[in-house]
C-alpha atoms as a PDB file:
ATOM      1  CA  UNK A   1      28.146  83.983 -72.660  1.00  0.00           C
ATOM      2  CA  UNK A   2      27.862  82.963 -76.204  1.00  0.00           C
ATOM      3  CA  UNK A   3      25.790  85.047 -78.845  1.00  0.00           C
ATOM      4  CA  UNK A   4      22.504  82.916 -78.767  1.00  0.00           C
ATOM      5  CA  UNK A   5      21.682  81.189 -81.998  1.00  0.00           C
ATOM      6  CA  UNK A   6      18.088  79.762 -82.892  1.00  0.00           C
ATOM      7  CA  UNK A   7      17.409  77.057 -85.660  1.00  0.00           C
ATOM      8  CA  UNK A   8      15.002  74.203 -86.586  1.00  0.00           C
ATOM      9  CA  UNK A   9      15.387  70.402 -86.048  1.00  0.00           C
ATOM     10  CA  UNK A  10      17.295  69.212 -88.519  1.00  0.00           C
ATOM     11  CA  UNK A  11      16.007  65.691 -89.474  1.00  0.00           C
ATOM     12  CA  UNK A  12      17.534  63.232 -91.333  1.00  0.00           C
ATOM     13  CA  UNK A  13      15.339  63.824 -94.723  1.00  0.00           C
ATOM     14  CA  UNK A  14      14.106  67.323 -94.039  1.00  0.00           C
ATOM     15  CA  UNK A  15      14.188  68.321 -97.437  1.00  0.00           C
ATOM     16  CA  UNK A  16      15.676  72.227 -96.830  1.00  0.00           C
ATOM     17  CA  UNK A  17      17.808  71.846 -93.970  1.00  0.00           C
ATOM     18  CA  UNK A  18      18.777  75.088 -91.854  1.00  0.00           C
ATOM     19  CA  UNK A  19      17.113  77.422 -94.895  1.00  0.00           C
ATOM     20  CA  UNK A  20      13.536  77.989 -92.807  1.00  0.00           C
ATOM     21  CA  UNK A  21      14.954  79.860 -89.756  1.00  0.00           C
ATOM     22  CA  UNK A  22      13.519  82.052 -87.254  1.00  0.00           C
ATOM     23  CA  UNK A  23      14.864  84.684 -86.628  1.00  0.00           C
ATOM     24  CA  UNK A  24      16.116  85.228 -89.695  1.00  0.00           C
ATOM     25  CA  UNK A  25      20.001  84.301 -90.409  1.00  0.00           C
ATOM     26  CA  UNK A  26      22.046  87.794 -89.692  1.00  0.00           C
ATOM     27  CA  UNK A  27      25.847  87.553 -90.320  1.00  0.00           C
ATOM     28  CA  UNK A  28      28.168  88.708 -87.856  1.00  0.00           C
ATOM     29  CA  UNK A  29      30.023  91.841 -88.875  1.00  0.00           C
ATOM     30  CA  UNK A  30      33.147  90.901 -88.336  1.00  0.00           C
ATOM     31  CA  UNK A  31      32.544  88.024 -90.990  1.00  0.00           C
ATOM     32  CA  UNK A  32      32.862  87.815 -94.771  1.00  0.00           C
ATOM     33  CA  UNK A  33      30.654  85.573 -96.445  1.00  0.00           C
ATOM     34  CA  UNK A  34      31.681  85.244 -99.937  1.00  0.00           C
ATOM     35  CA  UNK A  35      28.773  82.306-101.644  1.00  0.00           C
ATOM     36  CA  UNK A  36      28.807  80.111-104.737  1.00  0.00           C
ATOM     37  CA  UNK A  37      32.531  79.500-104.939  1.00  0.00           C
ATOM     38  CA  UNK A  38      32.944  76.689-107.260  1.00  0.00           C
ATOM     39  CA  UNK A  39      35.152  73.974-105.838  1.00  0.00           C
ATOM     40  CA  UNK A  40      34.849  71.630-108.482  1.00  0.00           C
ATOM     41  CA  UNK A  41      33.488  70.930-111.686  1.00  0.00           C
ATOM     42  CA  UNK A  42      32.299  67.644-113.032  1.00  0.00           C
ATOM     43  CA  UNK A  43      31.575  67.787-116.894  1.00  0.00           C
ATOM     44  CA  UNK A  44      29.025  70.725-116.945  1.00  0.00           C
ATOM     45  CA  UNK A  45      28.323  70.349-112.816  1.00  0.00           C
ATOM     46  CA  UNK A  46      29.956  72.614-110.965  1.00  0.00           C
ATOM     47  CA  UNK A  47      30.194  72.004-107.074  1.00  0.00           C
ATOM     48  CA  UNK A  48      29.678  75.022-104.625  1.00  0.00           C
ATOM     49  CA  UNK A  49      30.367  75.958-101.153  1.00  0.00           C
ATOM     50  CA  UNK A  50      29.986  79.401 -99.527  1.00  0.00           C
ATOM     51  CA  UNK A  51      33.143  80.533 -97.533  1.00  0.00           C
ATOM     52  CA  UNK A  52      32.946  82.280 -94.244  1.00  0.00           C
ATOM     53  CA  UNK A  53      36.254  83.979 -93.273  1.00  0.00           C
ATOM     54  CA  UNK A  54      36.964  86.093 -90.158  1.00  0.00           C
ATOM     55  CA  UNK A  55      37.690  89.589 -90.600  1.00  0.00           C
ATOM     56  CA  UNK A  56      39.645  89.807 -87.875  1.00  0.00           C
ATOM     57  CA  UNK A  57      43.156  88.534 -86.835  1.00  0.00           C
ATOM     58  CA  UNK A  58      46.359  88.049 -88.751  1.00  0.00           C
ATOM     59  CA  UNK A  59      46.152  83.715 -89.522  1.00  0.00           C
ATOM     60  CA  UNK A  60      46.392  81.657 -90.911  1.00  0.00           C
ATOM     61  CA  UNK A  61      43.505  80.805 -89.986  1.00  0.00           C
ATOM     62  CA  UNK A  62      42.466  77.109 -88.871  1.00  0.00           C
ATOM     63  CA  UNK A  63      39.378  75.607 -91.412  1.00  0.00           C
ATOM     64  CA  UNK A  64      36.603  73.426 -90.934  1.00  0.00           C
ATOM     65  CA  UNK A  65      34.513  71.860 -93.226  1.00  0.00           C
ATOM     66  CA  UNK A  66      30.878  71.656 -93.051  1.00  0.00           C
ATOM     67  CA  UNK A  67      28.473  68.764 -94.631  1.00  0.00           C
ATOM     68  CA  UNK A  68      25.066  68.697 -94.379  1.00  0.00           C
ATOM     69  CA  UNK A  69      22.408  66.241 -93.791  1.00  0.00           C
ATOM     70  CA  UNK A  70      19.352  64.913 -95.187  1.00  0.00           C
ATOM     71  CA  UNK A  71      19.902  61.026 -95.668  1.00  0.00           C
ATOM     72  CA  UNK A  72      21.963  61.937 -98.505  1.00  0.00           C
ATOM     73  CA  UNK A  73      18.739  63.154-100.843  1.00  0.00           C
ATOM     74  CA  UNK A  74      17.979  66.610 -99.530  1.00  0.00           C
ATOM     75  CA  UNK A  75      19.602  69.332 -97.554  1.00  0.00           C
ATOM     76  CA  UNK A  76      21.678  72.322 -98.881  1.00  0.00           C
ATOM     77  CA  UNK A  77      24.284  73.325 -97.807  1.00  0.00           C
ATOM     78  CA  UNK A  78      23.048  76.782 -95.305  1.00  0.00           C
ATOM     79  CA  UNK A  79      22.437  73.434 -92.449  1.00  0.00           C
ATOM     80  CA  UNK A  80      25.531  74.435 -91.138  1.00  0.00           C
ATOM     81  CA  UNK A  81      25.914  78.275 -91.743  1.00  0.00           C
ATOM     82  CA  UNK A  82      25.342  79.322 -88.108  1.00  0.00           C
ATOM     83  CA  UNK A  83      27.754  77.307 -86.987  1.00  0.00           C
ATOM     84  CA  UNK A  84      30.342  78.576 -89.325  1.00  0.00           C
ATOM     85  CA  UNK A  85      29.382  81.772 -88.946  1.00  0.00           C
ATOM     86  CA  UNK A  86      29.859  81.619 -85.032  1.00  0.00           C
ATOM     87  CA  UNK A  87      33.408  79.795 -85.117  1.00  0.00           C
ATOM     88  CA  UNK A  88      34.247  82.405 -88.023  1.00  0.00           C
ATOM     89  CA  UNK A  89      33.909  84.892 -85.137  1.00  0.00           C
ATOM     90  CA  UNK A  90      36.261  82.996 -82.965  1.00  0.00           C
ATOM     91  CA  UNK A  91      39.029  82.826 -85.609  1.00  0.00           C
ATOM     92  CA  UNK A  92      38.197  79.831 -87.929  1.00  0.00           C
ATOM     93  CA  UNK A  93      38.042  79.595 -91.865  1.00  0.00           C
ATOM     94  CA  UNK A  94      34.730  77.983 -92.559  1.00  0.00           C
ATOM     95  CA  UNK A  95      33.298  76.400 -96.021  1.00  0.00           C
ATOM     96  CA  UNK A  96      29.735  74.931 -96.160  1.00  0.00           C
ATOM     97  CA  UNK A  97      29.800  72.347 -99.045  1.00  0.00           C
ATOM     98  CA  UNK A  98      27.282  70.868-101.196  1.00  0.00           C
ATOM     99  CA  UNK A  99      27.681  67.192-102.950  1.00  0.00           C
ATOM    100  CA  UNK A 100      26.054  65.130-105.256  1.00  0.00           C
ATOM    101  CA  UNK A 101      22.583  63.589-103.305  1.00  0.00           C
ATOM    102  CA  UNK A 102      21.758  59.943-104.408  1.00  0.00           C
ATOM    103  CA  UNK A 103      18.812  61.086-106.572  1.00  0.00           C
ATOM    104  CA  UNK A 104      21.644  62.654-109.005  1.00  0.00           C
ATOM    105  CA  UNK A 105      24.841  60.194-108.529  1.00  0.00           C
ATOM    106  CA  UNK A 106      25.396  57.353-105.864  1.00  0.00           C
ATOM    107  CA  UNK A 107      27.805  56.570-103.321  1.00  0.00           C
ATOM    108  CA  UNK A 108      30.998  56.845-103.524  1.00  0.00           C
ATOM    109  CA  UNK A 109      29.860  60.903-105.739  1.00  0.00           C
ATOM    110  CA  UNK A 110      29.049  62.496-102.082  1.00  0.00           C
ATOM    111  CA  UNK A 111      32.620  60.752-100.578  1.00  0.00           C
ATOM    112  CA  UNK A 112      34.633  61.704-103.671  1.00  0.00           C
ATOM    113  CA  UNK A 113      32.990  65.721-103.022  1.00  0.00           C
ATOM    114  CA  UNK A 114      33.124  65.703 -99.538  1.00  0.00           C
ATOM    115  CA  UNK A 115      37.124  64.980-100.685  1.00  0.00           C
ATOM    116  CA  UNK A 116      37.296  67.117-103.484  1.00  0.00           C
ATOM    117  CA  UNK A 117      36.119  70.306-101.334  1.00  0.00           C
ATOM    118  CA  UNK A 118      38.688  69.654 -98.799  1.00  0.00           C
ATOM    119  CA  UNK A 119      41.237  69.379-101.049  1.00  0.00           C
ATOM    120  CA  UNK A 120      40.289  72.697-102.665  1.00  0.00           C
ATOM    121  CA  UNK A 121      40.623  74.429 -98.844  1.00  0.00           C
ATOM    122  CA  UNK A 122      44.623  73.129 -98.744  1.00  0.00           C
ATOM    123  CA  UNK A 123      45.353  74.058-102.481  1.00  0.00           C
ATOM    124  CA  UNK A 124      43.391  77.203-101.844  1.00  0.00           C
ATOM    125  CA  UNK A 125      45.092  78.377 -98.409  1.00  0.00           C
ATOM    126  CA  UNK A 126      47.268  80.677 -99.243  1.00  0.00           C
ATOM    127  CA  UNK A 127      44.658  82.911-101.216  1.00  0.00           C
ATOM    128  CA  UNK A 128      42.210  82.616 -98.236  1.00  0.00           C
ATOM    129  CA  UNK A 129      44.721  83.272 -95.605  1.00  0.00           C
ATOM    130  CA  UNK A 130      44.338  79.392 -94.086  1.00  0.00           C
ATOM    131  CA  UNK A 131      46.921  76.923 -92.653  1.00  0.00           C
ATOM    132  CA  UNK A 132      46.806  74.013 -94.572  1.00  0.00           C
ATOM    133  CA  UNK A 133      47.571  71.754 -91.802  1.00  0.00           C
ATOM    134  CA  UNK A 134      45.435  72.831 -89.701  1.00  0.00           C
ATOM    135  CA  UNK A 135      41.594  71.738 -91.707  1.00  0.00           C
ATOM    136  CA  UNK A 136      39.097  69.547 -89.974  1.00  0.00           C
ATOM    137  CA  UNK A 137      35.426  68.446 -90.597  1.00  0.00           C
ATOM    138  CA  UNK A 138      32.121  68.595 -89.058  1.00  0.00           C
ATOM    139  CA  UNK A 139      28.792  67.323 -90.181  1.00  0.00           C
ATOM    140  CA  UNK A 140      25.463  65.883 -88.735  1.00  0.00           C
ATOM    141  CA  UNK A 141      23.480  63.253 -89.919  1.00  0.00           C
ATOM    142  CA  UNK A 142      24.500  62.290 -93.257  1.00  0.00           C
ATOM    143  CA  UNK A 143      27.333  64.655 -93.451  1.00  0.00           C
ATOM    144  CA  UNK A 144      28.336  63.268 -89.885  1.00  0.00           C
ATOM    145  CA  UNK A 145      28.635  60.013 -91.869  1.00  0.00           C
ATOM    146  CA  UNK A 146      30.406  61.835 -94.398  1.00  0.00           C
ATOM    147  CA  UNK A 147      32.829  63.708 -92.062  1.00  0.00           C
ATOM    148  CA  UNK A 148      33.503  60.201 -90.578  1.00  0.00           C
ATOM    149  CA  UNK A 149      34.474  58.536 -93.482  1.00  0.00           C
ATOM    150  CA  UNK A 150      36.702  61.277 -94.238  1.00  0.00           C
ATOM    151  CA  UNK A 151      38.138  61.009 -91.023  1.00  0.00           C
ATOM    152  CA  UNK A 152      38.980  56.845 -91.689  1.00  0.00           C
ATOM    153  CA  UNK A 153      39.865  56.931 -95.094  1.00  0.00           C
ATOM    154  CA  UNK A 154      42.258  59.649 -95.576  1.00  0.00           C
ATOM    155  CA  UNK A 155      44.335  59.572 -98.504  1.00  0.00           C
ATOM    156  CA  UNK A 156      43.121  55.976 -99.847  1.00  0.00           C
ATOM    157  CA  UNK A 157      43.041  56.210-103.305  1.00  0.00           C
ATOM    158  CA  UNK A 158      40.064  53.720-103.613  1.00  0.00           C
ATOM    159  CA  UNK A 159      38.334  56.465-101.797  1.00  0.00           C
ATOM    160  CA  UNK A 160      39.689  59.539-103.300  1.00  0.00           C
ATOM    161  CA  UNK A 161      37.749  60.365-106.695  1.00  0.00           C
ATOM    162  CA  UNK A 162      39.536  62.863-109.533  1.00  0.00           C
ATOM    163  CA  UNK A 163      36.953  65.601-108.880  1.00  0.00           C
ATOM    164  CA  UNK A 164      38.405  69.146-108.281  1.00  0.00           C
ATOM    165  CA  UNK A 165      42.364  69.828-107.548  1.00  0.00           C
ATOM    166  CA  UNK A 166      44.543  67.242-106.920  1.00  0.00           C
ATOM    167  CA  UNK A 167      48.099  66.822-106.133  1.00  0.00           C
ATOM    168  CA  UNK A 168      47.015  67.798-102.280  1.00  0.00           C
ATOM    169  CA  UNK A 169      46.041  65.373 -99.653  1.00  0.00           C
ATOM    170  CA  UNK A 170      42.203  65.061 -98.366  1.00  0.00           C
ATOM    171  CA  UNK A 171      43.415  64.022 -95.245  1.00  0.00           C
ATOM    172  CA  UNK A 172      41.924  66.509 -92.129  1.00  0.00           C
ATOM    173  CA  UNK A 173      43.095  66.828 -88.715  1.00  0.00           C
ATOM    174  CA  UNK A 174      39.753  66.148 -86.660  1.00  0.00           C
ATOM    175  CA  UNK A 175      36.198  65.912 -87.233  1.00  0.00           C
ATOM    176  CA  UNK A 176      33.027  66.509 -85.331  1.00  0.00           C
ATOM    177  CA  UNK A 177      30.126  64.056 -86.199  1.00  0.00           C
ATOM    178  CA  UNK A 178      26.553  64.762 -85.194  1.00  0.00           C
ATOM    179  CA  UNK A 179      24.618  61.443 -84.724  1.00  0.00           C
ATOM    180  CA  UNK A 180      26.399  59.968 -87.989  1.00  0.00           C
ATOM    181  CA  UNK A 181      25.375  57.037 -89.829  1.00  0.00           C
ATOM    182  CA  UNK A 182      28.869  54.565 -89.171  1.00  0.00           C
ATOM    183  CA  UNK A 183      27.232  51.386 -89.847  1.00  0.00           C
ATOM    184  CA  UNK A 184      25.013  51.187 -92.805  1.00  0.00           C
ATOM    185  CA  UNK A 185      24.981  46.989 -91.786  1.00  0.00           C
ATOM    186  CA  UNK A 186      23.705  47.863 -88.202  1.00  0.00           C
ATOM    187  CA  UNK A 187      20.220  49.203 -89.447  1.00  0.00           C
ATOM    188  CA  UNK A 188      17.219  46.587 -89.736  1.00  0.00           C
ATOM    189  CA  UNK A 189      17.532  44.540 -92.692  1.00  0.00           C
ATOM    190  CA  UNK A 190      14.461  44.216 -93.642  1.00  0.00           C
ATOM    191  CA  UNK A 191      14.126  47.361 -94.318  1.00  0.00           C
ATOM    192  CA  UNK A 192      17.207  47.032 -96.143  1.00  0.00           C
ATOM    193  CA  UNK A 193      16.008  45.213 -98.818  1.00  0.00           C
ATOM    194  CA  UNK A 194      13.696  47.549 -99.881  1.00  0.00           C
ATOM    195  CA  UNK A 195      14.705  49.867-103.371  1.00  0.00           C
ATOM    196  CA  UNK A 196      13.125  52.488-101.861  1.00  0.00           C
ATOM    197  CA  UNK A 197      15.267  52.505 -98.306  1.00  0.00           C
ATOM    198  CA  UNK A 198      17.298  55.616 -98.038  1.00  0.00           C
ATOM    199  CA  UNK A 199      20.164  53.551 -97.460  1.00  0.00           C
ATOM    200  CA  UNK A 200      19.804  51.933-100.515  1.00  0.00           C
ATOM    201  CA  UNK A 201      19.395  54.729-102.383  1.00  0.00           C
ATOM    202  CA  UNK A 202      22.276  56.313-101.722  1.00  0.00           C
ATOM    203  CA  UNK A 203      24.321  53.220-102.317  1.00  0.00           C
ATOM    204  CA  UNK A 204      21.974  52.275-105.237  1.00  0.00           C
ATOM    205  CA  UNK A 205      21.660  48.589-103.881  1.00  0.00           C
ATOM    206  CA  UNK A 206      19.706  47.094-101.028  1.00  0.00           C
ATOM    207  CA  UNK A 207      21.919  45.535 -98.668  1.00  0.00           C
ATOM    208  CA  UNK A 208      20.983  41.376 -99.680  1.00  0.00           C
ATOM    209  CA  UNK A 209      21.940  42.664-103.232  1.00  0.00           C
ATOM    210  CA  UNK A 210      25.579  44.054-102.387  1.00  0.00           C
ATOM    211  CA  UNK A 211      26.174  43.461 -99.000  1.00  0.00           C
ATOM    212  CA  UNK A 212      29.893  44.862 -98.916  1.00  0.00           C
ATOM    213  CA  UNK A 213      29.089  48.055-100.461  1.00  0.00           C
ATOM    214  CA  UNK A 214      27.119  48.428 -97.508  1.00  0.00           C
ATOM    215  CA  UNK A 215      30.393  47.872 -95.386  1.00  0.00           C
ATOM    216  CA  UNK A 216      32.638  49.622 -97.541  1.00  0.00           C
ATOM    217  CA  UNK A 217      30.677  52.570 -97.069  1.00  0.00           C
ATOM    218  CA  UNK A 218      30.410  52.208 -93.669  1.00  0.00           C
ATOM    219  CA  UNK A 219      33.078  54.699 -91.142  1.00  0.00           C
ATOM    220  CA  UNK A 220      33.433  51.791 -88.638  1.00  0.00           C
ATOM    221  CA  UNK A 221      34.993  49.361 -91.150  1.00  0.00           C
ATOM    222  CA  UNK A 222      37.955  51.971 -91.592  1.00  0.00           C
ATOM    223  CA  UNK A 223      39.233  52.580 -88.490  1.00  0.00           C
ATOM    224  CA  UNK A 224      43.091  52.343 -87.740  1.00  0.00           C
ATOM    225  CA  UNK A 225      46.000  54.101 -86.178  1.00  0.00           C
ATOM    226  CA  UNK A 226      45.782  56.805 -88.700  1.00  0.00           C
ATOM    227  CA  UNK A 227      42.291  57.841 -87.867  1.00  0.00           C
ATOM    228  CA  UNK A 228      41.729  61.503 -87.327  1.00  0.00           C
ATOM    229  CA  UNK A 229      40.729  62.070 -83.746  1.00  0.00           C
ATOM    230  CA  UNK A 230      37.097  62.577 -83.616  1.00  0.00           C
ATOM    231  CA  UNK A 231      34.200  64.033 -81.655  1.00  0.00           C
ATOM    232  CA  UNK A 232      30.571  62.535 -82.020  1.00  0.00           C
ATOM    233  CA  UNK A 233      27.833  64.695 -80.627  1.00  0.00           C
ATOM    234  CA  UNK A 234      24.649  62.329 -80.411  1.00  0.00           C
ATOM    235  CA  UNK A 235      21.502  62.143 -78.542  1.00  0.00           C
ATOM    236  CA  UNK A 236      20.794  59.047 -76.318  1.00  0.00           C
ATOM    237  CA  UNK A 237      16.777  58.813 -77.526  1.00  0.00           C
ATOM    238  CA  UNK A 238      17.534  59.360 -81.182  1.00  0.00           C
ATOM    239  CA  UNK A 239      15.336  57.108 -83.285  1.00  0.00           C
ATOM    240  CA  UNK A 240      16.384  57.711 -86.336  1.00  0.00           C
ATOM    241  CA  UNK A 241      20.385  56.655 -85.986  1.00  0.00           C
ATOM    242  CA  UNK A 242      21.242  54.439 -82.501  1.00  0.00           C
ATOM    243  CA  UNK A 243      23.134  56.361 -80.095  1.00  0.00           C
ATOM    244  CA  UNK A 244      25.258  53.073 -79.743  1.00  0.00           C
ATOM    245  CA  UNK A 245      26.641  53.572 -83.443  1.00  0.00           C
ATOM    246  CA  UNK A 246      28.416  56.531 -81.908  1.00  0.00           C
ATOM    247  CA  UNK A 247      29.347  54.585 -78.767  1.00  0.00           C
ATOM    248  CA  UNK A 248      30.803  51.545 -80.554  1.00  0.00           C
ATOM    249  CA  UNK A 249      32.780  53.457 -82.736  1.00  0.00           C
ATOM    250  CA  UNK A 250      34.161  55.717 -79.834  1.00  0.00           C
ATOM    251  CA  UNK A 251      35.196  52.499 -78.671  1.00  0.00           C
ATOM    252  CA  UNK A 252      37.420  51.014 -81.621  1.00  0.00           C
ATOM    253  CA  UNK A 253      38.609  54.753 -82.260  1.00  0.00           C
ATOM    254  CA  UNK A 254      40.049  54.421 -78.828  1.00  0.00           C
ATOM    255  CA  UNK A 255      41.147  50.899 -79.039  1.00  0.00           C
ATOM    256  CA  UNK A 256      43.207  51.868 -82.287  1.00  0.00           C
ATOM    257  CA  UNK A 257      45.027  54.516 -80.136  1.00  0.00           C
ATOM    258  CA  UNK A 258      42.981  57.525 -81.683  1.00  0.00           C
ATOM    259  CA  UNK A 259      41.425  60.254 -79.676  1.00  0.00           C
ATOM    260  CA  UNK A 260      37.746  59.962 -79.425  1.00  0.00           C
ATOM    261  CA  UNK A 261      35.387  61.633 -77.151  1.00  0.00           C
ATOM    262  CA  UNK A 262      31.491  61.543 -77.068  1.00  0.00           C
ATOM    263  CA  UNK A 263      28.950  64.675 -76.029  1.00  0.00           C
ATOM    264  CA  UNK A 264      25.991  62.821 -75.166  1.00  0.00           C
ATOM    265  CA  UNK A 265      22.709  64.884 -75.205  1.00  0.00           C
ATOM    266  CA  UNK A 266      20.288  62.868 -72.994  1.00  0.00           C
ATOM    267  CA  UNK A 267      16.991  63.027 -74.014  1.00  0.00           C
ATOM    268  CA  UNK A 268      17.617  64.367 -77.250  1.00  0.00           C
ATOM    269  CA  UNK A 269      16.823  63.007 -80.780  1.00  0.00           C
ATOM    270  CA  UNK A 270      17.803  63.634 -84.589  1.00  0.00           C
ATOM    271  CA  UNK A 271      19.252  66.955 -85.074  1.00  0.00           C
ATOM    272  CA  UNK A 272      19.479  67.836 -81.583  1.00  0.00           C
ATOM    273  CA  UNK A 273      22.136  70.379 -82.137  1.00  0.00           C
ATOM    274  CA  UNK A 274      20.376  72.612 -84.603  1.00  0.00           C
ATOM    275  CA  UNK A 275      17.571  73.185 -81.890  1.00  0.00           C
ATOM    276  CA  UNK A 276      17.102  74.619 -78.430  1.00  0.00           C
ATOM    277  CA  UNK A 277      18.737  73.550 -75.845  1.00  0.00           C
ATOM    278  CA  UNK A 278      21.315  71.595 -77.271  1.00  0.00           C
ATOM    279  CA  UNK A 279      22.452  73.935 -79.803  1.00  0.00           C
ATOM    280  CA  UNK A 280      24.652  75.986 -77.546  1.00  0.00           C
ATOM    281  CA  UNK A 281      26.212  73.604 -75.814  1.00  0.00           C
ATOM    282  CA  UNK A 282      26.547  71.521 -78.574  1.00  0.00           C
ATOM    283  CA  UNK A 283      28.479  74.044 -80.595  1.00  0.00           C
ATOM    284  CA  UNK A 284      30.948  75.576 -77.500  1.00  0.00           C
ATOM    285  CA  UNK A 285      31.540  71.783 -77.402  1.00  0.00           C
ATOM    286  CA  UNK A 286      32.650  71.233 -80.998  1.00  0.00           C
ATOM    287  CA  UNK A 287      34.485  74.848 -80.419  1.00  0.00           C
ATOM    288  CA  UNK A 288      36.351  73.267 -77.540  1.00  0.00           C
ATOM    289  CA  UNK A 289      37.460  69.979 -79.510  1.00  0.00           C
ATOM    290  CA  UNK A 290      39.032  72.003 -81.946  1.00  0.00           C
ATOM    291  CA  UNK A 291      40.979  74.176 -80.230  1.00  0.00           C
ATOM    292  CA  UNK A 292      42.485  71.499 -78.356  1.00  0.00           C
ATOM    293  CA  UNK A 293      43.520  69.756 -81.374  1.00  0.00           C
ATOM    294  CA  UNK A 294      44.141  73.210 -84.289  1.00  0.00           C
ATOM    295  CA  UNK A 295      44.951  75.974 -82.009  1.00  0.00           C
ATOM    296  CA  UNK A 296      48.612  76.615 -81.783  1.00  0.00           C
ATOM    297  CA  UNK A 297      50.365  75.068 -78.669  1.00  0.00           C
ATOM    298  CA  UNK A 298      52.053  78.079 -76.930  1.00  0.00           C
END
């Protein structure tokens, strides 16, 4: 039976994400946590994530990549630590990122870090004991729609940013999206209009002012063949991002020949796998996904 883990709902603009937790966030001993490793600077800003590395085994280790939510204006980057910490435990190379939120830089900044960080995990392997073939993504809410577009838009230069090392590909080998944003167009349009929508801040333009930035930023647009197989983990009630986003894009993962799977939590809403009871399952889920697809075949 897996170690229980508690946390809070984490909603869509819940301003500190996964940092208000009770009990109290305890690391596992057999986990290093080292914090505040820059990944990249930009002029004077420098980018962080905290690494969580297992202490254990001989590796190299697989990696995933954590982004958090927060409708890309709040949210740090702890959202995701328990979750790291746990699959740290079971043998995986974890770093929770943080990226530029629309109230400092717009869309594509939080793409182009999102990128950046995983490109500092492969040029960074060796030192950290990780295969760099072997790095995925995971993220809910926002960073679900960040993980996604990662996941469609793999080595595009259009989509790629200078931020951090380069030279090494951003491309990652599967990603786990929790009730992710795909399509920015599929949300009411009135609404869109508005300067104030969170959409539109994070693109900095309401949708009847730029309607294909709203597209371009949107996963769904991207899929092909090349695709990284992906696992969405949504609830069927949430009100905040329509199940059916997840569902539709299942569907043209699939019909593009990509491996796509869906854990539906009925009855559950935003940030269903932060909070009791979908947190466990939610997680062995995600656990299961990516040792079918980063464990080594024997």
């Amino acid at each position: 039976m897996m170690t229980k883990f508690l946390a809070v709902v984490l909603l869509l603009t819940s301003p500190l994400a996964g940092q208000n937790q009770n009990p109290p966030f305890v690391a596992p001993n057999n986990v290093k946590i080292t914090p505040d490793v820059v990944y990249a600077a930009i002029g004077a800003r420098q980018m962080h994530l905290d690494l969580y590395l297992p202490k254990n085994g001989a590796g190299p280790f697989p990696a995933v990549v954590y982004i958090h939510g927060g409708g890309w204006q709040n949210g740090n980057r702890l959202a995701f630590r328990r979750q790291a910490a746990y699959l740290a435990t079971k043998g995986y190379a974890g770093a929770c990122i943080e990226y530029r939120l629309s109230g400092e830089a717009k869309y594509p900044a939080a793409l182009y870090d999102s990128k950046a960080a995983v490109r500092w995990v492969r040029a960074n392997a060796a030192k950290y004991n990780i295969d760099p073939n072997r790095i995925a993504a995971a993220g809910g809410s926002a960073g679900g729609h960040l993980v996604a577009l990662l996941g469609t838009t793999a080595d595009l230069p259009a989509y790629e940013g200078t931020e951090g090392a380069t030279g090494v590909s951003s491309r990652v080998a599967a990603v786990a999206a929790f009730n992710p944003a795909v399509d920015l167009t599929g949300f009411d349009k009135n609404l869109a209009t508005d300067a104030e929508n969170t959409i539109a801040r994070f693109l900095g333009a309401s949708y009847n002012a730029n309607p294909q930035l709203w597209k371009d930023a949107s996963p769904t647009f991207h899929v092909d063949a090349k695709s990284a197989p992906t696992l969405f983990l949504h609830g069927d009630v949430d009100p905040t991002v329509p199940y059916k986003q997840s569902v539709e894009m299942m569907a043209k993962l699939k019909a593009a020949g990509v491996q796509a799977e869906l854990f539906t939590a009925p009855g559950a809403k935003h940030g269903f796998f932060n909070a009791p009871p979908w947190y466990e399952p939610a997680l062995e889920r995600m656990e299961k996904f990516f040792d079918s697809l980063l464990r080594p075949k024997s």
